[in-house]
Protein backbone atom coordinates (compact mmCIF):
# COMPACT_ATOMS: atom_id res chain seq x y z
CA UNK A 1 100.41 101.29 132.60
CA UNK A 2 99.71 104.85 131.36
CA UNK A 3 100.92 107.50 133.85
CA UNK A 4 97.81 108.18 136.88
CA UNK A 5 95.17 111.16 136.56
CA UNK A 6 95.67 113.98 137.03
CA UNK A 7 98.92 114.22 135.35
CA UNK A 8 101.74 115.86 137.18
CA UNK A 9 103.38 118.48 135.35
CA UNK A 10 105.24 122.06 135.69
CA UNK A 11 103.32 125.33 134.63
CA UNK A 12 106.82 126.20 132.05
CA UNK A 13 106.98 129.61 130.75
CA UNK A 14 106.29 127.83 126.97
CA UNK A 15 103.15 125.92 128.01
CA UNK A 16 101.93 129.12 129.48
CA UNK A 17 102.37 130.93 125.72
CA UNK A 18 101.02 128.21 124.36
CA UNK A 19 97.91 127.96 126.08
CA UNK A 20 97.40 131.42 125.53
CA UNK A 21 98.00 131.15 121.67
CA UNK A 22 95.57 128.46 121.33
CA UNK A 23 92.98 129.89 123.71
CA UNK A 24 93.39 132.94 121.44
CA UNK A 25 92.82 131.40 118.50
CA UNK A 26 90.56 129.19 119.54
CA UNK A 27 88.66 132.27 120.53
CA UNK A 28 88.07 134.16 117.20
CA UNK A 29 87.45 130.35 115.47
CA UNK A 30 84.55 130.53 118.05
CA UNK A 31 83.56 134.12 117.73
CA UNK A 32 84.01 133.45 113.64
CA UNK A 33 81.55 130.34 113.64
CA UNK A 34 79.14 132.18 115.65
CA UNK A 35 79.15 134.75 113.09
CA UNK A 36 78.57 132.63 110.11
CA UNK A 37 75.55 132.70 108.27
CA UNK A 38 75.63 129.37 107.51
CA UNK A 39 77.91 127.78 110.25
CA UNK A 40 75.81 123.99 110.09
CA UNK A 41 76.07 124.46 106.84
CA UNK A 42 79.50 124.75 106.31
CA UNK A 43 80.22 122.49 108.77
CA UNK A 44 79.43 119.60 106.45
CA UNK A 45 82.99 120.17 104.15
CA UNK A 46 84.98 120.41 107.42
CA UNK A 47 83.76 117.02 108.82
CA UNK A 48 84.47 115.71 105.79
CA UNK A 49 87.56 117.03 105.18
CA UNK A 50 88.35 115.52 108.82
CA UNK A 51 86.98 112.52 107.94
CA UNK A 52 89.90 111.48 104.93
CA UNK A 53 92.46 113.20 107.05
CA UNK A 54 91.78 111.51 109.48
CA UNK A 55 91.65 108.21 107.80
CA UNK A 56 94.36 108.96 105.71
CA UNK A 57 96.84 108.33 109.03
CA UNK A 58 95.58 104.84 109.02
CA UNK A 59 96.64 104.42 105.99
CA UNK A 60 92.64 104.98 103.88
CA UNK A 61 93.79 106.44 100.12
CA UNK A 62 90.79 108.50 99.41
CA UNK A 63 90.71 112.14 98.81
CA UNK A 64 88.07 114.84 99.94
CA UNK A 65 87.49 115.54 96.43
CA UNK A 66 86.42 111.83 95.56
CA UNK A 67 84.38 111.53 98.89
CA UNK A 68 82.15 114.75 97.77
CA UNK A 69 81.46 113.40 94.33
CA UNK A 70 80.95 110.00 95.25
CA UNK A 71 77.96 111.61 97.94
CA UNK A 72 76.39 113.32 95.00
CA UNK A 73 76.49 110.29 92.82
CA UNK A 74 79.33 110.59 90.75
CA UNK A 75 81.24 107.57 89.80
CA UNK A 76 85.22 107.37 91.56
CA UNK A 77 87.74 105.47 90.85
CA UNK A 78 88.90 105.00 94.58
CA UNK A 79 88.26 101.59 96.30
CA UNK A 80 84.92 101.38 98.12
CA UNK A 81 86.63 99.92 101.04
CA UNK A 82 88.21 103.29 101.19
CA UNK A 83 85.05 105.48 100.74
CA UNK A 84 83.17 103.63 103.13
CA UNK A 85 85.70 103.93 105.95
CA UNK A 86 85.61 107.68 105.61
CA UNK A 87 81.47 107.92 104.85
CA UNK A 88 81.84 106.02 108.72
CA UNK A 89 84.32 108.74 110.39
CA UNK A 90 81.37 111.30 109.08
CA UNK A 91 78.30 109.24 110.34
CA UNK A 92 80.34 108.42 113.56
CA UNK A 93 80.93 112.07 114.08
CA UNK A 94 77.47 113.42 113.11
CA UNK A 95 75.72 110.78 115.45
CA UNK A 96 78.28 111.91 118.19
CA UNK A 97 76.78 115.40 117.62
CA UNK A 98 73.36 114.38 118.16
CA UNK A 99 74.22 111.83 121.07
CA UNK A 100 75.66 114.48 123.08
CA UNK A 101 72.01 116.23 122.83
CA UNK A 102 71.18 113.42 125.96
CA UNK A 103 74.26 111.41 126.64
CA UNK A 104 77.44 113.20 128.05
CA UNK A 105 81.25 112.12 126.79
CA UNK A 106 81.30 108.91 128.40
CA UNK A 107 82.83 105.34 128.21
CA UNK A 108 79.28 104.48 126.62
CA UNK A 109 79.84 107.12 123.88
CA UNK A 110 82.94 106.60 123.11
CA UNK A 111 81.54 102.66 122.31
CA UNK A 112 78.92 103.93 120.54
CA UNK A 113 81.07 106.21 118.35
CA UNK A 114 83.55 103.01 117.72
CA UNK A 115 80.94 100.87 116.75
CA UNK A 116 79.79 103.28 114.09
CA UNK A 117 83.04 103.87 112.81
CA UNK A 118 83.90 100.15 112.31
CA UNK A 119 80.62 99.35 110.44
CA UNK A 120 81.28 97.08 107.83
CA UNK A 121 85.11 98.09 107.50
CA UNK A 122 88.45 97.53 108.05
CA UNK A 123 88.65 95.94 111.88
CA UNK A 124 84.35 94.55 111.78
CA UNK A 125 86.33 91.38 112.50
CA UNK A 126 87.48 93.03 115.89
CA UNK A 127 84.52 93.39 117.91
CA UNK A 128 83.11 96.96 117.39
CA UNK A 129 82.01 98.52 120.43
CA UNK A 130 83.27 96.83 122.40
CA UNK A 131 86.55 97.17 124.91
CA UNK A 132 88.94 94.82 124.20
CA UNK A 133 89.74 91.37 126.06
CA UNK A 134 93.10 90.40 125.01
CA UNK A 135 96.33 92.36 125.12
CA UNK A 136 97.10 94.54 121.84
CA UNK A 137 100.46 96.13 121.53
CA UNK A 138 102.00 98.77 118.78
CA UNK A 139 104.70 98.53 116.58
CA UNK A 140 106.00 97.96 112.89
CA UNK A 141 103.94 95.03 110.84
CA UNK A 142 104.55 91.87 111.50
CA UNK A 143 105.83 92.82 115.29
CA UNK A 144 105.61 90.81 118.41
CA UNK A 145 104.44 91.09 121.57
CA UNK A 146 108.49 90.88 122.93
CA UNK A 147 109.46 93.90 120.67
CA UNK A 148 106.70 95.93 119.90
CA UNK A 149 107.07 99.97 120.62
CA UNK A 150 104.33 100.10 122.98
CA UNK A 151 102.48 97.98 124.78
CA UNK A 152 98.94 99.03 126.82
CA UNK A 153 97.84 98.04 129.57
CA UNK A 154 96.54 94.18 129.88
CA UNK A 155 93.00 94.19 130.02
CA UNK A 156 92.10 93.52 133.42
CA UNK A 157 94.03 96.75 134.38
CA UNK A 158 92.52 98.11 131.54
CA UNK A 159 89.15 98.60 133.01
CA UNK A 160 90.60 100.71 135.74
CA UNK A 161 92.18 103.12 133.55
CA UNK A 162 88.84 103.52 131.44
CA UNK A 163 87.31 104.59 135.06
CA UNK A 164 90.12 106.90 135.98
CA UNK A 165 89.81 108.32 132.52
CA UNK A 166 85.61 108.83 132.77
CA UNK A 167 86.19 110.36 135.77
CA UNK A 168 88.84 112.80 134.44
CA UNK A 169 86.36 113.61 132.23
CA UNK A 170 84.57 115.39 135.01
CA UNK A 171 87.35 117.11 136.66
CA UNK A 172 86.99 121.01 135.92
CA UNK A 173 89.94 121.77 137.78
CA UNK A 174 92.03 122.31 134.77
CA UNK A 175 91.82 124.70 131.77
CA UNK A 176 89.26 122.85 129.23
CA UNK A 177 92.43 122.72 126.49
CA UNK A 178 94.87 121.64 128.70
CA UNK A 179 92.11 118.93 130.16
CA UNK A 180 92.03 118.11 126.55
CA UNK A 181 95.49 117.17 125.68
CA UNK A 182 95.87 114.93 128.84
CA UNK A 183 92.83 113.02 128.00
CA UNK A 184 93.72 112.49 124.71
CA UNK A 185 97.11 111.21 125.36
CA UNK A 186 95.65 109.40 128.64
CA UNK A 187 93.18 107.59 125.53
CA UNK A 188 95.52 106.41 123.18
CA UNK A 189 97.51 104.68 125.54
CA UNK A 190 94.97 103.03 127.17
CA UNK A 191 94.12 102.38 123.75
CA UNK A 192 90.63 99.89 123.99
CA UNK A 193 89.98 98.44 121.12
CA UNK A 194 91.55 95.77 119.30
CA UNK A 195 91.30 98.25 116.02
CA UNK A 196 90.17 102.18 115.61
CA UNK A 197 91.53 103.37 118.44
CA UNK A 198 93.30 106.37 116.66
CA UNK A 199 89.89 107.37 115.23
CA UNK A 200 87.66 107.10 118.24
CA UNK A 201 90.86 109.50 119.91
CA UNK A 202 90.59 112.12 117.11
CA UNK A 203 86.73 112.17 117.29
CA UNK A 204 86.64 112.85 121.24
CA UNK A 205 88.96 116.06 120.44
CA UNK A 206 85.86 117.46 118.14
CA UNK A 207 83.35 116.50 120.49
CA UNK A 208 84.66 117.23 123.46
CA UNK A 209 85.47 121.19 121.90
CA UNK A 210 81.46 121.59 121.22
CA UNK A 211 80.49 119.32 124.34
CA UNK A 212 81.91 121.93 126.49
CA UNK A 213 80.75 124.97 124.62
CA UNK A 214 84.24 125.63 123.49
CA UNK A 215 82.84 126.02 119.66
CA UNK A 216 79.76 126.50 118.41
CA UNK A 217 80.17 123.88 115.85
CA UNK A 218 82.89 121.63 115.04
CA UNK A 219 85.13 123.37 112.90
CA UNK A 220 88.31 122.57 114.28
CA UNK A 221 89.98 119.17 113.69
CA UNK A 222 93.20 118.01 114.33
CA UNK A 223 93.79 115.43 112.02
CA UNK A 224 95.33 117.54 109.38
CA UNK A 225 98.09 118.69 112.13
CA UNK A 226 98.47 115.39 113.23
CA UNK A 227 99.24 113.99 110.03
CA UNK A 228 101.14 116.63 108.71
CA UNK A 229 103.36 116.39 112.01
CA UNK A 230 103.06 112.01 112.18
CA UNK A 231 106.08 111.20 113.03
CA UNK A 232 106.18 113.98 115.93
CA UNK A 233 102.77 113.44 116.78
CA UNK A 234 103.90 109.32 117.49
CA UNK A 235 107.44 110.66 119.32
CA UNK A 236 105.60 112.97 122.01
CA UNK A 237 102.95 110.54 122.95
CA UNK A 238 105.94 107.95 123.63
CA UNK A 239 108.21 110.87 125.62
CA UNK A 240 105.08 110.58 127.80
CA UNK A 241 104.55 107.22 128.33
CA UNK A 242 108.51 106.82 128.76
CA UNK A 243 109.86 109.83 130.57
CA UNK A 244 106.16 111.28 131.55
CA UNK A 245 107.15 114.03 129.24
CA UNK A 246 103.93 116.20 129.90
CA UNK A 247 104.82 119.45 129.21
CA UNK A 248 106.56 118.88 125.47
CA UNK A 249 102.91 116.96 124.66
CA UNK A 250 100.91 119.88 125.70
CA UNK A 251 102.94 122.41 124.06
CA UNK A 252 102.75 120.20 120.84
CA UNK A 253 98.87 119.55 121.42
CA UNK A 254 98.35 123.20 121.80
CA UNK A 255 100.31 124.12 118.96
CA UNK A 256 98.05 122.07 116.55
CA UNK A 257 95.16 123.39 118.08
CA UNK A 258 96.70 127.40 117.69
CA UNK A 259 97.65 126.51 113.84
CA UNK A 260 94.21 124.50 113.10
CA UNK A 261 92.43 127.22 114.37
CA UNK A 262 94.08 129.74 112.02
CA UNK A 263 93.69 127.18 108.98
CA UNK A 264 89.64 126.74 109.85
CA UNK A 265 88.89 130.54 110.51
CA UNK A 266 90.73 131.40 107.18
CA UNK A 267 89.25 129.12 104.63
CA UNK A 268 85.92 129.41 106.31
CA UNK A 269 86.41 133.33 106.09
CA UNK A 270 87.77 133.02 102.13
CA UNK A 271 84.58 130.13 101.58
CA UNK A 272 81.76 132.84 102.91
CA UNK A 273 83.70 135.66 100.88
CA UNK A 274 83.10 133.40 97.37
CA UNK A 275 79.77 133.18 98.36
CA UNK A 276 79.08 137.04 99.07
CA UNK A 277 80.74 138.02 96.13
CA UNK A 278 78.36 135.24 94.11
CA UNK A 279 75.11 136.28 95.92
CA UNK A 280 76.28 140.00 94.45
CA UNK A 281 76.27 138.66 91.44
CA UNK A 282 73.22 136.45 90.89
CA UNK A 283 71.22 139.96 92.72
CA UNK A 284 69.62 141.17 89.57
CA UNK A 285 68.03 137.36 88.77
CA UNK A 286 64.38 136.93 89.63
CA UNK A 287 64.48 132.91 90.19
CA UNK A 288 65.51 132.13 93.42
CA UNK A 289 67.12 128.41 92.13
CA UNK A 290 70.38 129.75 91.79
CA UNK A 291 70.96 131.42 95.22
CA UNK A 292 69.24 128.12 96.83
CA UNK A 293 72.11 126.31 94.38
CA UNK A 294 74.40 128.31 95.65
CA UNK A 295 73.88 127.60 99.62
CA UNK A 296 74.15 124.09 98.93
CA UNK A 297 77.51 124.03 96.89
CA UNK A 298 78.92 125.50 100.51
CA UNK A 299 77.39 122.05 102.17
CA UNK A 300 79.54 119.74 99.29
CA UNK A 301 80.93 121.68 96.59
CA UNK A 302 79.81 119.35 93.94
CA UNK A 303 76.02 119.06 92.34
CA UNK A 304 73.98 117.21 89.32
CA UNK A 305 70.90 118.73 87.87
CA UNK A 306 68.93 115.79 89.58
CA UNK A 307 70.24 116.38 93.00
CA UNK A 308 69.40 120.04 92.53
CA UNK A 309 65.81 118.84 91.46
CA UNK A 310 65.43 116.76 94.70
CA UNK A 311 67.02 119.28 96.99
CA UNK A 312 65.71 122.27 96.19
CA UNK A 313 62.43 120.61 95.29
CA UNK A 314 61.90 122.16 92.15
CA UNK A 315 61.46 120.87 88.31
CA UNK A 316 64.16 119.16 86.71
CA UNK A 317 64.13 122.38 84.05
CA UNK A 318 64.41 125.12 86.52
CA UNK A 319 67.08 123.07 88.32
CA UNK A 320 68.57 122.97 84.42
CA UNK A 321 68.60 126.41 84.46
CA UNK A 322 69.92 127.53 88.07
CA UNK A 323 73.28 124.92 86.90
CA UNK A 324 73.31 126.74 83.83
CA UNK A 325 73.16 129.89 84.81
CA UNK A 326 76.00 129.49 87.75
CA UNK A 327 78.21 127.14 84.71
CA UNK A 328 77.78 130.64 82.84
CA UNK A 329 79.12 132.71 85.89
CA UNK A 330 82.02 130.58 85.99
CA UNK A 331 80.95 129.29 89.62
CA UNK A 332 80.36 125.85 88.33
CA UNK A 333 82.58 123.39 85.93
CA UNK A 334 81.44 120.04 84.58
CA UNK A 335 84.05 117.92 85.45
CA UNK A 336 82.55 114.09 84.40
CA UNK A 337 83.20 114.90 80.93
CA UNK A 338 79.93 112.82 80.42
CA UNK A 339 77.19 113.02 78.33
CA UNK A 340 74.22 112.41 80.58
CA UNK A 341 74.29 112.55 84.99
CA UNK A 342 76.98 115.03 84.32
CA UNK A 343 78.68 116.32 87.51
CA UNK A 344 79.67 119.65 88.07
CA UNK A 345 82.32 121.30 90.69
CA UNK A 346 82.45 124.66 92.17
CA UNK A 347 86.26 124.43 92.19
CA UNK A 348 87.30 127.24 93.68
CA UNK A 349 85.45 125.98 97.33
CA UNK A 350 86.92 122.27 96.29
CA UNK A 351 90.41 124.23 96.03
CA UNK A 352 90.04 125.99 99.33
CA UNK A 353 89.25 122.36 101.59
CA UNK A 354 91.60 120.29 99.74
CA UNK A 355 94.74 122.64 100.34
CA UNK A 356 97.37 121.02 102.76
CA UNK A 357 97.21 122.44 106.15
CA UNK A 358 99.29 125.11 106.65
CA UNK A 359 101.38 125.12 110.19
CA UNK A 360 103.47 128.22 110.17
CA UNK A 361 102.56 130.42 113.34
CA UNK A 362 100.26 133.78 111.30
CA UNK A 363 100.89 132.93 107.82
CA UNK A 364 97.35 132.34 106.97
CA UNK A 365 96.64 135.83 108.11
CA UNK A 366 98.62 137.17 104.94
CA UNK A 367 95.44 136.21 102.73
């Protein structure tokens, strides 16, 4: 049985820094994304790029860089399996956005968001959207229920914990982060699904940052700090469940949320500075087709002449000619290396979302 809400732990002089790191940082990702002239826009890479990191700690092999090209039409390599169970993590997440329009965080939510993300996947077997019925249990493959690592609740007790958890939810007693980290945790070890469980818990940190007004948008994900830090991230949520080691999981919560901040305000900052500098360039043109081209390449940094044509709603020539004229600039590549559908890559935005988190405390600032 997971420890009882609200957790009991000490205010320590570390989780007070802490709080006030992320809460700082948090604070100018916030201020940043307001700022943006594009922030929906440019939200589209950064769910994505949550999306396969994400996935990727459940063991999904596909990169950001084949999910982008495969949405544009371009033929990967990577398993569909793979694809798929990413393209879900996006649709669960965008549909979370909109739910949240009428429908609060809530156990019915949270369902909602599972059953989207299991959609025709790994785990459809397992009764998507739905809380479990039979006891589930964590370990190495091929475990048992005598020596597994962890062990939730059964589920008859599970039900009460879900209620406890709901009504957390509500409690505004607590600073929102801190609030955050508990209810996370407080999640994952009621953990109430036979399968997705770690994905549902990732998504509720995204929408539960824009359901409170925290961000404007959801740039910040945690995935990327998570699986960067997996072994860590697996250690502290077991200190808590074993020793109700609170205030090491908070500090460690609030740390990823301090160094993700950094890593989303600096490549969205170095992403809106390629596209000034481009805009400068393209000034002197009188078609419009390659500015429109180049507000799109910050939604998914790859493009075909067709999808140009059907986006921008022009003719398949002046869509030609907008590709051409940005391939020219050195702003676009082709990549496919095919003769006809050819695909083409701004690769410097590609280069920026596909770089590994970076976790040191300020070293982003250095750019």
């Amino acid at each position: 049985m997971p420890n009882p809400l609200p957790a009991e732990f000490a205010w320590t002089p570390e989780l007070v820094c802490s709080l006030s790191d992320a809460d700082y940082l948090l604070g100018r990702l916030a201020g940043e994304g307001h700022g943006l002239p594009n922030p929906h826009l440019l939200m589209r890479p950064f769910i994505r790029r949550e999306a396969v990191l994400s996935s990727r700690i459940e063991g999904t092999q596909a990169t950001l860089g084949e999910l982008l090209a495969a949405e544009v039409g371009a033929v990967v390599e990577r398993s569909p399996d793979d694809l798929l169970e990413v393209a879900n993590y996006v649709a669960a997440l965008e549909y979370g956005m909109e739910r949240l329009r009428t429908l609060p965080l809530s156990l019915r939510l949270i369902r909602e968001l599972h059953e989207k993300l299991l959609q025709g996947v790994r785990g459809r077997h397992t009764t998507p959207g739905e809380f479990r019925r039979s006891q589930n249990w964590i370990g190495i493959p091929g475990c048992t229920l005598s020596n597994a690592a962890y062990v939730p609740p059964p589920p008859h007790e599970m039900m009460v914990c879900l209620g406890e958890w709901e009504k957390f939810l509500h409690d505004s007693s607590l600073p929102s982060l801190i609030q955050l980290a508990i209810a996370h945790y407080q999640f994952e070890a009621i953990h109430p699904f036979l399968d997705g469980n770690g994905r549902t818990g990732r998504l509720f940190i995204t929408l539960y940052l824009v359901e409170r007004a925290i961000l404007p948008t959801p740039l910040l994900y945690l995935s990327a700090f998570f699986e960067a830090t997996r072994q860590e991230y697996y250690d502290r949520l077991l200190a808590v469940s074993n020793q109700s080691e609170w205030e090491d999981w908070m500090v460690y919560f609030l740390n990823g949320v301090a160094r993700q901040s950094e890593d989303a305000l600096n490549r969205a900052e170095r992403i809106n500075g390629c596209l000034t500098g481009w805009r400068s360039v393209l000034s002197g043109l009188s078609s419009k087709a390659p500015f429109r081209l180049l507000e799109m390449l910050a939604g998914n940094p790859f493009i075909t002449v067709k999808r140009a044509e059907q986006q921008l709603r022009v003719a398949f020539t002046t869509a030609q000619r907008a590709v051409k004229k940005l391939e020219e600039l050195s702003i676009l590549s082709e990549v496919s290396g095919a003769k006809r559908d050819r695909v083409y890559c701004a690769k410097t935005l590609l280069d920026i979302l596909e770089e590994p988190a970076q976790l040191t405390p300020g070293a982003l600032r250095e750019h």
